[in-house]
Protein backbone atom coordinates (compact mmCIF):
# COMPACT_ATOMS: atom_id res chain seq x y z
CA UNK A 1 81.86 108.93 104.21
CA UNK A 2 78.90 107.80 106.04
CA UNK A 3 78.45 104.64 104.02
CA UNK A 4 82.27 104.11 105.01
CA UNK A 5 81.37 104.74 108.91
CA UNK A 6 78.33 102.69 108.67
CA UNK A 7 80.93 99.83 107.71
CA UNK A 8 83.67 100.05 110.08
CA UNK A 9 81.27 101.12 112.97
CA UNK A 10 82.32 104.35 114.19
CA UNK A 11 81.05 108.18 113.17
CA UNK A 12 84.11 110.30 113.19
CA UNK A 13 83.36 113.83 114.95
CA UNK A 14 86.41 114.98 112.55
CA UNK A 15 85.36 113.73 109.29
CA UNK A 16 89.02 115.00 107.85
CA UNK A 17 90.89 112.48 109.51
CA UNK A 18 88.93 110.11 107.91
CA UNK A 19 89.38 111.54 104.58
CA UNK A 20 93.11 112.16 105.29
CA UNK A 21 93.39 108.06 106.08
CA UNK A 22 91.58 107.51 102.65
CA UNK A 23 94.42 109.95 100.74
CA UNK A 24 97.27 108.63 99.26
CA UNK A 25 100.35 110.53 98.62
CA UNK A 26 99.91 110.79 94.94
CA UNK A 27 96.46 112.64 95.28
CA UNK A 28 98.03 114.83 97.84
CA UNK A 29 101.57 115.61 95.70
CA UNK A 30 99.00 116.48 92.60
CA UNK A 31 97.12 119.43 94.79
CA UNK A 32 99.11 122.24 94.50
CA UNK A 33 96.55 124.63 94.62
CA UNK A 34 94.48 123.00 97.81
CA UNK A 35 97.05 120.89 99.57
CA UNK A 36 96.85 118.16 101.50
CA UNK A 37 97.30 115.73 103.78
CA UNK A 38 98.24 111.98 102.89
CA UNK A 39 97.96 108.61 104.60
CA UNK A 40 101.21 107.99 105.41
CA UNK A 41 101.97 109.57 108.83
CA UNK A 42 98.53 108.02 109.96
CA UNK A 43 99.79 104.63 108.63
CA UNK A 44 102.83 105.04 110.41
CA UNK A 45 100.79 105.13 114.00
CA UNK A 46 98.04 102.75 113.04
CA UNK A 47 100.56 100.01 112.44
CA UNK A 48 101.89 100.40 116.47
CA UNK A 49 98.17 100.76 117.54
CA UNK A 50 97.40 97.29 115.34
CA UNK A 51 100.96 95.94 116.72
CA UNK A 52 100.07 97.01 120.67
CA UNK A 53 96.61 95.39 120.45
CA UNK A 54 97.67 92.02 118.95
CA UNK A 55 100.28 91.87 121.15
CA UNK A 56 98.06 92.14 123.56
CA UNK A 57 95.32 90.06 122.88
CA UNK A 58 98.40 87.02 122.15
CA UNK A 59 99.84 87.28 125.84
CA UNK A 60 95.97 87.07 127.17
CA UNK A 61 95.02 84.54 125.54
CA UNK A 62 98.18 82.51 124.79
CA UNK A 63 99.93 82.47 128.22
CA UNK A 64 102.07 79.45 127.23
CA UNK A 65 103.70 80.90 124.24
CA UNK A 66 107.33 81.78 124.56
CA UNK A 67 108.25 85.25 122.83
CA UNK A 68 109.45 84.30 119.49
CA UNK A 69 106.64 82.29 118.70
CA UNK A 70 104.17 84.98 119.74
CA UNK A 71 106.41 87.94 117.40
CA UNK A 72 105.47 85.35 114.89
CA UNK A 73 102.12 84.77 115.26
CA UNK A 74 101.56 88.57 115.26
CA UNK A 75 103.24 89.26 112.27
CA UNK A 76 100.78 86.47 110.90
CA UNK A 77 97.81 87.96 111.84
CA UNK A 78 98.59 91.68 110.91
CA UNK A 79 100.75 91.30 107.76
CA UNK A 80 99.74 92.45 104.13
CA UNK A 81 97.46 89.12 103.18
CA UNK A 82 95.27 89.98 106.55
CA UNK A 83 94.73 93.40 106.20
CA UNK A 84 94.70 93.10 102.21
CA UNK A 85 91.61 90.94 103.25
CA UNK A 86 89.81 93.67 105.57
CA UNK A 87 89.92 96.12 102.85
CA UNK A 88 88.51 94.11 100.53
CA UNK A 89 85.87 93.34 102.94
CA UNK A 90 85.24 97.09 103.44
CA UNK A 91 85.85 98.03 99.77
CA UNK A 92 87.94 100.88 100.85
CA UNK A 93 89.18 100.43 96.90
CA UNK A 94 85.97 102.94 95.97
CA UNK A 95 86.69 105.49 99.22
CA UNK A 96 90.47 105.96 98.78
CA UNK A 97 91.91 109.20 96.64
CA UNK A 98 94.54 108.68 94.11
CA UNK A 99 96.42 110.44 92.30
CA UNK A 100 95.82 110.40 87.93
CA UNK A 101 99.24 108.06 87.80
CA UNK A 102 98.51 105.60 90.60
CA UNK A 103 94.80 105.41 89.12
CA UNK A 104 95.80 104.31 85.85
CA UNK A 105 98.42 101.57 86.90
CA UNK A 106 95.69 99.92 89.19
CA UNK A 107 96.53 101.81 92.78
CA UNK A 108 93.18 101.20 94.06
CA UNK A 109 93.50 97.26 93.72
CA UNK A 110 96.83 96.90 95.02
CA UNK A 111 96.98 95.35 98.42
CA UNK A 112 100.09 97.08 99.82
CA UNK A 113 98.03 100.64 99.57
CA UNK A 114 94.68 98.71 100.27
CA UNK A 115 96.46 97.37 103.70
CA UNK A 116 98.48 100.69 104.81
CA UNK A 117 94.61 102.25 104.69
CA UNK A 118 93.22 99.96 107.10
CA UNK A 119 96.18 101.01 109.51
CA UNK A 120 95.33 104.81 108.73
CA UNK A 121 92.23 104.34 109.11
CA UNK A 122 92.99 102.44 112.93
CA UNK A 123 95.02 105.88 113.56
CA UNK A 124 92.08 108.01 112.40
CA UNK A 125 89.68 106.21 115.06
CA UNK A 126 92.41 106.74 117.62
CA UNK A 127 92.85 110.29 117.16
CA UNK A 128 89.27 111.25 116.96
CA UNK A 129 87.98 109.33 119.79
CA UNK A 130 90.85 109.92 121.68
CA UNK A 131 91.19 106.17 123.26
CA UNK A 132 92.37 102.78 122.43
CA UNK A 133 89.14 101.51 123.01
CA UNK A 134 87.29 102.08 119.19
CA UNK A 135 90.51 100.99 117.00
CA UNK A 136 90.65 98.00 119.48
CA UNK A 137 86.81 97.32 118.77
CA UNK A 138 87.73 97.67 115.10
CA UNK A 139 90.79 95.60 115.24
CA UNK A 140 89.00 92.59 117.20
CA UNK A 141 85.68 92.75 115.04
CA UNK A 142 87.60 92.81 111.42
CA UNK A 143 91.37 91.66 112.08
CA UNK A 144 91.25 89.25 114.97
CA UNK A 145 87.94 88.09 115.67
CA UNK A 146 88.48 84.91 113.15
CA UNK A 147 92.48 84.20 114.49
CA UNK A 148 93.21 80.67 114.85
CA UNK A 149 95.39 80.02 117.52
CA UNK A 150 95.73 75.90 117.35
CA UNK A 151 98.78 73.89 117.51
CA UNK A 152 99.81 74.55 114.09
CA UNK A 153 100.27 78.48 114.62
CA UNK A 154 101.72 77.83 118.05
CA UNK A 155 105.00 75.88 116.33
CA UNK A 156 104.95 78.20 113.13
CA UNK A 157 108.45 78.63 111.78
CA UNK A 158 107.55 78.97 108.25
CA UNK A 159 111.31 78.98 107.10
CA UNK A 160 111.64 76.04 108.28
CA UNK A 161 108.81 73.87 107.96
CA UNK A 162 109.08 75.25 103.99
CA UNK A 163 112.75 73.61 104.67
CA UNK A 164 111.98 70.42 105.54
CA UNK A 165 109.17 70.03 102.90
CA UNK A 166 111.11 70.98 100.00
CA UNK A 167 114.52 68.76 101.51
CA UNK A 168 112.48 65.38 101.62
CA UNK A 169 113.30 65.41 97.82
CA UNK A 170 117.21 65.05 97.22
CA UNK A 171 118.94 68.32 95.44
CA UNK A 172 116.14 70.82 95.83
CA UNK A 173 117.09 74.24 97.01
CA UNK A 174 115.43 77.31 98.21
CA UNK A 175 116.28 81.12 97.88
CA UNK A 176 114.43 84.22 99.27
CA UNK A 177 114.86 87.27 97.04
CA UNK A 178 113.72 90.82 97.96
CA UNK A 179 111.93 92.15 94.91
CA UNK A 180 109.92 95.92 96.35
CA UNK A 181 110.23 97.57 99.17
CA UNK A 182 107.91 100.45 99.71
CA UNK A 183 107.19 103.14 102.43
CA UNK A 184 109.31 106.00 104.05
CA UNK A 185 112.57 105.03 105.91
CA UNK A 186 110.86 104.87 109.50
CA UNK A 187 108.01 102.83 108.28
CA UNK A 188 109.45 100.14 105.44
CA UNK A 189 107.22 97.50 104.48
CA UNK A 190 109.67 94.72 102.35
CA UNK A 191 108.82 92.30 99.96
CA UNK A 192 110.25 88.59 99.69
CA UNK A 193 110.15 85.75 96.99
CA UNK A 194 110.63 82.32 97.44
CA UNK A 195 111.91 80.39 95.01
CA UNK A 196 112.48 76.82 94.48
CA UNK A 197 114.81 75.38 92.35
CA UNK A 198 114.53 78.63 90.75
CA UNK A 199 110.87 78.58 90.28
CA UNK A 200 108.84 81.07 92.03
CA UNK A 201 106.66 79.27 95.09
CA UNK A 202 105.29 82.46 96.97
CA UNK A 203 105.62 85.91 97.69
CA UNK A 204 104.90 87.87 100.96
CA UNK A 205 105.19 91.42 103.01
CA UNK A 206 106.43 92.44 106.42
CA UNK A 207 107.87 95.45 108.24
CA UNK A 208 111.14 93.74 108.36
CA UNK A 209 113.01 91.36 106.04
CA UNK A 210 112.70 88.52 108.43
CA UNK A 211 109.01 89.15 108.51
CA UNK A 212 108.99 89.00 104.49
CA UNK A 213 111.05 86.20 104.25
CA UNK A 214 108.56 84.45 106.79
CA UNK A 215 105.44 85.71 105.22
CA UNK A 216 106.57 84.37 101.88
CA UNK A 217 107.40 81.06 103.03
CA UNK A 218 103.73 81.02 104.83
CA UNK A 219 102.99 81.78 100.98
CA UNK A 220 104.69 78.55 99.62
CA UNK A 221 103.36 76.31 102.08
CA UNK A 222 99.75 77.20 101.61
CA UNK A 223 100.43 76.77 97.57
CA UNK A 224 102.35 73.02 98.10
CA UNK A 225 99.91 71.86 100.70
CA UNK A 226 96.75 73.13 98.60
C-alpha cells in the first residue's frame, strides 16, 4: 500500500478505503467467510468527483466553448482510453484483488476494471481526506495535466468528422454496434463498434451510448489518420 501511496501522492489515514478501491467484486463475492467490500460503490462516486472537476477545469479555462462541445471534450478526457492510460502508469494491475475466475481470464489487464479503479481510487482520496482538494490534485497531476485543448478538440464531433472521411469515397457506409455493456444499472459504462463497410474500424467506452458511439468513432479516426 505504501508503494501505491508513494505513486499517487497521498497517505490514506484509512488504509481500508484504499484497499476497498483496489477490490473487485469477484474477490469480494468469493469471501464468504471474511466479507468484503468491493470497488463498485466507490467507482460510482469517483466518476462524479472526476466528472465535477473536468467540468470545471473546461469552463475556466475554455470560456468560449458552447456546452455541447465542452460535454464532449470531457467525455474525451475522462473516458476508458484516458484512465486505461493512468492505470497503466500507476500499475494498479499488481495492487488490485481479484477473484480466482477474473484472474484466470486476464481481469487484471483489462482496461474497463483497470479504469473504474482509478475512479475508486479518486473516491477513496475524497472520503479520507474529506475535501475535493487531494482527488483534484490527483486528477490534474495524472488525468488532465497533459489535455490538449487546440482547435481540433474545440470542433470535435467525432461522428461526424468519421462521416465525412469515410463519404469522400462513393458507397461506403458506417454502422455503430453495441457489443458489452458492463456495470450496475445506476452506473453503466457501454461499449460501441464502428464498422465500415462491415469491417471493424474502432471500438470505444462511455457512460452513455452517445458517449460510446463518440468514443469509438475518436477510435476510427486515430486508426485512418495514423
Amino acid at each position: 500500500m505504501q508503494k501505491l501511496e508513494e505513486k499517487i501522492g497521498y497517505s490514506f489515514q484509512n488504509r481500508e478505503l484504499l484497499r476497498t478501491a483496489l477490490t473487485h467484486s469477484s474477490y469480494a463475492n468469493e469471501r464468504h467467510s471474511n466479507p468484503c467490500e468491493s470497488y463498485e460503490r466507490l467507482e460510482f462516486l469517483g466518476d462524479s468527483i472526476l466528472g465535477y472537476v473536468t467540468a470545471a477545469f473546461l469552463y475556466r479555462h475554455e470560456p468560449s466553448l458552447p456546452e455541447g462541445r465542452m460535454t464532449r471534450l470531457r467525455a474525451e478526457l475522462v473516458c476508458e482510453q484516458s484512465l486505461h492510460r493512468v492505470a497503466l502508469h500507476l500499475g494498479l494491475g499488481g495492487y488490485m484483488r481479484l477473484g480466482r475466475g477474473e484472474e484466470h481470464t486476464g481481469g487484471r489487464e483489462r482496461p474497463s476494471i483497470l479504469a473504474d479503479m482509478v475512479e475508486s481510487i479518486i473516491a477513496a482520496m475524497y472520503l479520507d481526506s474529506g475535501s475535493l482538494e487531494e482527488p483534484r490534485r490527483f486528477i490534474m497531476t495524472q488525468i488532465l495535466k497533459d489535455a490538449e485543448i487546440g482547435e481540433t478538440h474545440r470542433s470535435a464531433d467525432y461522428k461526424t468528422e468519421l462521416q465525412e472521411l469515410v463519404q469522400r469515397k462513393a458507397n461506403q457506409h458506417i454502422a455503430y454496434e453495441l457489443v458489452g455493456e458492463s456495470g450496475p444499472d445506476h452506473n453503466k459504462l457501454f461499449t460501441f463498434r464502428v464498422s465500415i463497410n462491415g469491417e471493424s474500424a474502432g471500438e470505444g467506452s462511455g457512460r452513455t451510448k452517445k458517449e460510446a458511439e463518440q468514443m469509438a468513432a475518436c477510435e476510427a479516426l486515430r486508426k485512418l489518420k495514423a
